[in-house]
PDB file of N, CA and C in Angstrom:
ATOM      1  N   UNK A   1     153.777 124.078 139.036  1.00  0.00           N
ATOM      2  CA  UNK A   1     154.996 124.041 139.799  1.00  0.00           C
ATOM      3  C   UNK A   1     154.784 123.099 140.982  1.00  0.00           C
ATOM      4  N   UNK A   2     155.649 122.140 141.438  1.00  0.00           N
ATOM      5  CA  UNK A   2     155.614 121.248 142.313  1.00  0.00           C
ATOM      6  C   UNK A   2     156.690 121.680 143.630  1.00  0.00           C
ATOM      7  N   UNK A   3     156.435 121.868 144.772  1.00  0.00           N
ATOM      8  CA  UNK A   3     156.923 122.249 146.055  1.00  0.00           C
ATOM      9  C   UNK A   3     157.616 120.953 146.538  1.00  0.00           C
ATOM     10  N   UNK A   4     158.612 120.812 146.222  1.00  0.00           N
ATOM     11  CA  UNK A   4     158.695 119.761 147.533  1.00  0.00           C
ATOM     12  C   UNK A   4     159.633 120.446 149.126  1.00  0.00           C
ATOM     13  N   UNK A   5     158.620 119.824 149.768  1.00  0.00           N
ATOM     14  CA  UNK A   5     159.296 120.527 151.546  1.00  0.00           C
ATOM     15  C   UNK A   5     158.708 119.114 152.256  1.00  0.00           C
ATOM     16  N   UNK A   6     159.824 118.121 152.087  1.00  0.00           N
ATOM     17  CA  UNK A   6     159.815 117.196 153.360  1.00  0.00           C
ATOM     18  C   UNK A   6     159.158 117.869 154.256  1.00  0.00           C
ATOM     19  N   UNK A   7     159.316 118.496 155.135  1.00  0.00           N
ATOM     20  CA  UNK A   7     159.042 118.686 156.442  1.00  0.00           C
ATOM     21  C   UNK A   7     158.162 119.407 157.255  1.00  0.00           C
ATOM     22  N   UNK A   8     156.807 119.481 155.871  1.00  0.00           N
ATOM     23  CA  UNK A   8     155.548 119.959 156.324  1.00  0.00           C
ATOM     24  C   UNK A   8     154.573 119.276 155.451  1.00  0.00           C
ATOM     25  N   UNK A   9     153.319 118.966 156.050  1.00  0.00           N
ATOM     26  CA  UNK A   9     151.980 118.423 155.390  1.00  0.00           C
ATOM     27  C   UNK A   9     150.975 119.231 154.267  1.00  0.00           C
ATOM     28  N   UNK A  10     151.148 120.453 154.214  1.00  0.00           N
ATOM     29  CA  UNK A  10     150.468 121.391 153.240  1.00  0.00           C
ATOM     30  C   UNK A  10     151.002 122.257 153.236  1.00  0.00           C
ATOM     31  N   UNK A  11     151.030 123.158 151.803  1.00  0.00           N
ATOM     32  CA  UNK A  11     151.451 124.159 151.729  1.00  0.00           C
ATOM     33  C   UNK A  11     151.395 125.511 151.928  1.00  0.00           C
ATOM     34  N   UNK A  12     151.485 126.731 152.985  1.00  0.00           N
ATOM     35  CA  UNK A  12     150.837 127.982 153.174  1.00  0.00           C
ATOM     36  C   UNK A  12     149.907 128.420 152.537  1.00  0.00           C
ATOM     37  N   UNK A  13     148.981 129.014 152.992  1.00  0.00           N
ATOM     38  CA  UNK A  13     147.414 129.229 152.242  1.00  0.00           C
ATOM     39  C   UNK A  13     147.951 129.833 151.405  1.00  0.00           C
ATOM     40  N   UNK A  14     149.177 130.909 151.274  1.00  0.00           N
ATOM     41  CA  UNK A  14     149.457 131.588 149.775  1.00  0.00           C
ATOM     42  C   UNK A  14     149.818 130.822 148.709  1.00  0.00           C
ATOM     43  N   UNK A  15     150.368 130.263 148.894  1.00  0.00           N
ATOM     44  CA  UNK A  15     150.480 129.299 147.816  1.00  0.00           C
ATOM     45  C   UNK A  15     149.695 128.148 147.558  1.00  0.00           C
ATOM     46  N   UNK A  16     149.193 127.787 148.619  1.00  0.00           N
ATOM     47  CA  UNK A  16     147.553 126.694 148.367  1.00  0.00           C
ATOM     48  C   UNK A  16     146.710 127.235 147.370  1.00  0.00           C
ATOM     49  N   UNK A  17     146.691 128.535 147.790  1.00  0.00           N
ATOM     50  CA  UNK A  17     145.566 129.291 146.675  1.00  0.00           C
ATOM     51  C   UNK A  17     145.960 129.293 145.116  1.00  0.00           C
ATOM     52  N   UNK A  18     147.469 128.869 144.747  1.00  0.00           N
ATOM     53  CA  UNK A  18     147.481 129.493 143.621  1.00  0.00           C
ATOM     54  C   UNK A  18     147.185 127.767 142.843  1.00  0.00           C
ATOM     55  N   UNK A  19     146.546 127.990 141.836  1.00  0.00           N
ATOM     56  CA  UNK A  19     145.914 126.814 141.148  1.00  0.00           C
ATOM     57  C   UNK A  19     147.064 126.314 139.981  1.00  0.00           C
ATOM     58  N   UNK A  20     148.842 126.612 139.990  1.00  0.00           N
ATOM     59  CA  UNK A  20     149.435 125.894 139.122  1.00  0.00           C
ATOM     60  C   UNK A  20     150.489 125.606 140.272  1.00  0.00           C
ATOM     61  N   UNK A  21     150.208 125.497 141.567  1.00  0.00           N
ATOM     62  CA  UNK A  21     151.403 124.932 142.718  1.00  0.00           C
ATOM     63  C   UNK A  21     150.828 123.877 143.430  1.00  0.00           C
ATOM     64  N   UNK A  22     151.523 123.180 143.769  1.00  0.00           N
ATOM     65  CA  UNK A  22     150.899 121.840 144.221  1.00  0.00           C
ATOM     66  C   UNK A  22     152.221 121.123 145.245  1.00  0.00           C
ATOM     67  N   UNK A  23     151.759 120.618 146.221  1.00  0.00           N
ATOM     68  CA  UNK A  23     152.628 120.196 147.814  1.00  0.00           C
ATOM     69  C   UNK A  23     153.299 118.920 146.558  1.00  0.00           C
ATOM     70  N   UNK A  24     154.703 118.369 146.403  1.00  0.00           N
ATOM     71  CA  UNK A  24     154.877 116.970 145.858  1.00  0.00           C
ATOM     72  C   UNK A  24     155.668 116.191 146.472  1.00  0.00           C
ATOM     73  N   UNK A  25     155.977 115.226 146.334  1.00  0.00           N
ATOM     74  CA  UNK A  25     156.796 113.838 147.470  1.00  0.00           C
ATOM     75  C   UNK A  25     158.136 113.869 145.990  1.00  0.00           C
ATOM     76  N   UNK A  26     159.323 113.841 147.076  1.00  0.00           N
ATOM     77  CA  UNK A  26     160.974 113.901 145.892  1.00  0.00           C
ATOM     78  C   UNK A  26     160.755 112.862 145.170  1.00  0.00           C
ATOM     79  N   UNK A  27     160.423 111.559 146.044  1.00  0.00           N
ATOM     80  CA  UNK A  27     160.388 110.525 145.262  1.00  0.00           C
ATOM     81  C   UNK A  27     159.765 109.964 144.002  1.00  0.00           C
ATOM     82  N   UNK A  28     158.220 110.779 143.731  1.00  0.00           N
ATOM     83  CA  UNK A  28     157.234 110.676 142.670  1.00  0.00           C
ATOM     84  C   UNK A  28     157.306 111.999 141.784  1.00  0.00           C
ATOM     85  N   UNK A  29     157.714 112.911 142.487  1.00  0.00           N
ATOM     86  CA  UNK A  29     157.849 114.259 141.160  1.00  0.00           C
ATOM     87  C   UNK A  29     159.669 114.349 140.271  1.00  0.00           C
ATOM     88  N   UNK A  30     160.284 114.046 141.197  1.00  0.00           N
ATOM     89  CA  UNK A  30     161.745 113.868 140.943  1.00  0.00           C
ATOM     90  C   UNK A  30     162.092 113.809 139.191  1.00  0.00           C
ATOM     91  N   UNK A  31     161.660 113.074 138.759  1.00  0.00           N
ATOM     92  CA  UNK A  31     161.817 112.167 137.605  1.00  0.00           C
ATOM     93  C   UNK A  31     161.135 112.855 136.806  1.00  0.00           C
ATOM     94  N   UNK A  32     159.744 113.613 136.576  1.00  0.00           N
ATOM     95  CA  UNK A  32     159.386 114.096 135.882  1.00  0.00           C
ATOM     96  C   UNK A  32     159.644 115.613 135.626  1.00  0.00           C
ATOM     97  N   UNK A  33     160.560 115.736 136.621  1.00  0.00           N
ATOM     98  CA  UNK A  33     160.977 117.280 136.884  1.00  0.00           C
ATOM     99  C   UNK A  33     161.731 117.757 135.317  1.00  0.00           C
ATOM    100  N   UNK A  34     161.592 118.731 135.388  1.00  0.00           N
ATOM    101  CA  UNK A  34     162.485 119.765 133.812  1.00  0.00           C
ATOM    102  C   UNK A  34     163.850 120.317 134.801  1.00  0.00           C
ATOM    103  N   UNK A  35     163.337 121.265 135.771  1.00  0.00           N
ATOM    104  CA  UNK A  35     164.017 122.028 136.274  1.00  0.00           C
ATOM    105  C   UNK A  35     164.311 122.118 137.735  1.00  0.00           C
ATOM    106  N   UNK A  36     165.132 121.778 138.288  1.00  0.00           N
ATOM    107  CA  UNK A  36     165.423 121.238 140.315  1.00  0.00           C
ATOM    108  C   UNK A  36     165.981 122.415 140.281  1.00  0.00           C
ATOM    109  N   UNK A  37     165.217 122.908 141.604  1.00  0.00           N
ATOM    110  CA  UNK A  37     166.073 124.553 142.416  1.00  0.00           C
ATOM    111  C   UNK A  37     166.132 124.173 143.905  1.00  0.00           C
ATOM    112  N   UNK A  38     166.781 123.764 144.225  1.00  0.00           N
ATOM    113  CA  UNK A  38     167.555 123.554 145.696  1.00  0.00           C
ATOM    114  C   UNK A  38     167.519 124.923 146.431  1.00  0.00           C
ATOM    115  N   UNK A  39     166.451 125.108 147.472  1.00  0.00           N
ATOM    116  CA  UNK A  39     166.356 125.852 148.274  1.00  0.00           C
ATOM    117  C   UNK A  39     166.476 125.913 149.386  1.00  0.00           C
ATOM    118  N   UNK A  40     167.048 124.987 150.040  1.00  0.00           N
ATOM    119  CA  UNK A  40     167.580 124.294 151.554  1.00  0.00           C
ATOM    120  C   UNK A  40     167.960 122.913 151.541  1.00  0.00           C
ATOM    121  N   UNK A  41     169.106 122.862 152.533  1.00  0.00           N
ATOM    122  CA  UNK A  41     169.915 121.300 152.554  1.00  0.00           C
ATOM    123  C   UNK A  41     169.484 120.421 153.898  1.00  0.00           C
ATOM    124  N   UNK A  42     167.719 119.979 153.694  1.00  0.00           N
ATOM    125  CA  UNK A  42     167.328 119.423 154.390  1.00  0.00           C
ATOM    126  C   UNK A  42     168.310 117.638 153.999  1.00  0.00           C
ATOM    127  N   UNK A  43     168.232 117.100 154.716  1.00  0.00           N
ATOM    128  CA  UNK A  43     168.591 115.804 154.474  1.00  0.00           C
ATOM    129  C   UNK A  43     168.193 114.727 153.566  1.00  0.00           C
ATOM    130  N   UNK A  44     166.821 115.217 153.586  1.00  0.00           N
ATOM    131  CA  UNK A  44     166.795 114.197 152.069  1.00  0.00           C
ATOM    132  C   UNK A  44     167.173 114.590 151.109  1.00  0.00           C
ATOM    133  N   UNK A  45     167.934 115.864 151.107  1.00  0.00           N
ATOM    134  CA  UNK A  45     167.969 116.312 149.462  1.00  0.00           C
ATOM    135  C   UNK A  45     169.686 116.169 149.547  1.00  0.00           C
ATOM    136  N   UNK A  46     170.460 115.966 150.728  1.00  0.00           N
ATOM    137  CA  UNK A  46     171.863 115.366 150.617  1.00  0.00           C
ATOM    138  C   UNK A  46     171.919 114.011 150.847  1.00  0.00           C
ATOM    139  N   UNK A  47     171.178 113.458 150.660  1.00  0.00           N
ATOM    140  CA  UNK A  47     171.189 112.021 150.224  1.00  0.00           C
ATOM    141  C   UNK A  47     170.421 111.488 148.852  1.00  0.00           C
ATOM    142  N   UNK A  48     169.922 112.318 148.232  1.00  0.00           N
ATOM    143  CA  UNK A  48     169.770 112.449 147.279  1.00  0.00           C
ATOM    144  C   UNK A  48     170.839 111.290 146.219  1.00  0.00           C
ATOM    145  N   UNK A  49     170.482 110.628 144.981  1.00  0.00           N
ATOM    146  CA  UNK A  49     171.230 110.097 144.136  1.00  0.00           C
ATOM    147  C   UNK A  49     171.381 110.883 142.795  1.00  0.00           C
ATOM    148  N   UNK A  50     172.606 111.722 142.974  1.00  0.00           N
ATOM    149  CA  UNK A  50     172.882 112.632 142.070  1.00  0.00           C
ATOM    150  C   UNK A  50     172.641 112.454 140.311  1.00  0.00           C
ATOM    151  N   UNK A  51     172.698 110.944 140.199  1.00  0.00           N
ATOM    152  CA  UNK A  51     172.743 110.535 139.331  1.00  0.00           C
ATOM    153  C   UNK A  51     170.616 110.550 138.553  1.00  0.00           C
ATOM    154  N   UNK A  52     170.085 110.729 139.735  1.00  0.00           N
ATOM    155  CA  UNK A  52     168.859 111.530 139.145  1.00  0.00           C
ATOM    156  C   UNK A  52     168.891 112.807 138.833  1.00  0.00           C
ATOM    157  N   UNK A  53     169.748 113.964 138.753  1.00  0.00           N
ATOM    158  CA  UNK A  53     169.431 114.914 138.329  1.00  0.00           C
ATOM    159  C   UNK A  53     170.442 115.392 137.279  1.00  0.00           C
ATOM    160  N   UNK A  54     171.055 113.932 136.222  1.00  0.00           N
ATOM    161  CA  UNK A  54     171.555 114.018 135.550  1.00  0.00           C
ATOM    162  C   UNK A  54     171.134 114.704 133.912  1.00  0.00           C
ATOM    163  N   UNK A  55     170.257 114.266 133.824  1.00  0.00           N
ATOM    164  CA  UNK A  55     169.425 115.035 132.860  1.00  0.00           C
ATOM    165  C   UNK A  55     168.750 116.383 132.951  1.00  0.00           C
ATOM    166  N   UNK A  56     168.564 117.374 133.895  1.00  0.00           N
ATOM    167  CA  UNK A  56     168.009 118.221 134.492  1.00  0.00           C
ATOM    168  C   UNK A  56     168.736 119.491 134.819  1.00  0.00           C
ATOM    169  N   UNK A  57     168.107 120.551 134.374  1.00  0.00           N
ATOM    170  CA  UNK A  57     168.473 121.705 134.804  1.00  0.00           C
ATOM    171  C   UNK A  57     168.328 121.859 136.202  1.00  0.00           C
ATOM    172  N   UNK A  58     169.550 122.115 136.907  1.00  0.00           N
ATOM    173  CA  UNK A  58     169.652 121.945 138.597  1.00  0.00           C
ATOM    174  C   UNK A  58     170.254 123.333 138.858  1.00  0.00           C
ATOM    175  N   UNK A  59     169.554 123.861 139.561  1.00  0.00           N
ATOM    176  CA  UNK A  59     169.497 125.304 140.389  1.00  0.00           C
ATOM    177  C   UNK A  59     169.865 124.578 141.961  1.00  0.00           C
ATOM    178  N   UNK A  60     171.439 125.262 142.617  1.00  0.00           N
ATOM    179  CA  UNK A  60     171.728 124.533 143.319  1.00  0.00           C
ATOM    180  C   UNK A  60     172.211 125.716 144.619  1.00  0.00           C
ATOM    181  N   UNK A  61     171.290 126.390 145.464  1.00  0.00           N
ATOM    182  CA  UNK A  61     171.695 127.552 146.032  1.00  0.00           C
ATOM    183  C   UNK A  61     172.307 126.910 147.234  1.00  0.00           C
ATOM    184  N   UNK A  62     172.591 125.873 147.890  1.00  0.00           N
ATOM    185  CA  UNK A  62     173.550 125.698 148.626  1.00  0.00           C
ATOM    186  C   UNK A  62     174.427 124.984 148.301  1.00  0.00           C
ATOM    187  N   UNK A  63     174.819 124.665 147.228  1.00  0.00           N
ATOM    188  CA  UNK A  63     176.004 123.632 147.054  1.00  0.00           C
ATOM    189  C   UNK A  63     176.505 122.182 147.271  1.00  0.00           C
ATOM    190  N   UNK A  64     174.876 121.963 147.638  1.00  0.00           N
ATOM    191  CA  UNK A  64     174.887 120.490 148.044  1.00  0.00           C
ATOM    192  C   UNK A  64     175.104 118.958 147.180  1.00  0.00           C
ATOM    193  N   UNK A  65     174.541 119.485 145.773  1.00  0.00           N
ATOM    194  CA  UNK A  65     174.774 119.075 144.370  1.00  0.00           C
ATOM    195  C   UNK A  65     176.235 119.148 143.223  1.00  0.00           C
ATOM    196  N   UNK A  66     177.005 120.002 143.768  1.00  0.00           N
ATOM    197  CA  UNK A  66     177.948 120.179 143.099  1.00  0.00           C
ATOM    198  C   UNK A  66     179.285 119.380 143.354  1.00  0.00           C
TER     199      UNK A  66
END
């Protein structure tokens, strides 16, 4: 599973520890993604080009995608 959170450098030791989660950049995991779950409407993710998550199962809990 790939984390992306703009707006921190590593990920909480709980989840550091777990060996199938990993910190990722939108720009390099984006594309290889299966499944996008929108868990906050930081700004890079409303500027986002919708037209990347055209192929993709998109989990969209604030509505920023729709």
């Amino acid at each position: 599973m790939v984390i992306v959170e703009p707006n921190i450098g590593h990920l909480p030791p709980d989840l550091s520890e777990m060996p199938n989660v990993r910190l990722g950049d939108l720009e390099n995991d984006l594309e290889s993604a299966n499944i996008v779950v929108l868990l906050v409407d930081h700004s890079q993710f409303r500027e986002l080009n919708r037209e990347q998550l055209q192929d993709k199962i998109v989990i969209d809990t604030k509505g920023l995608w729709r």
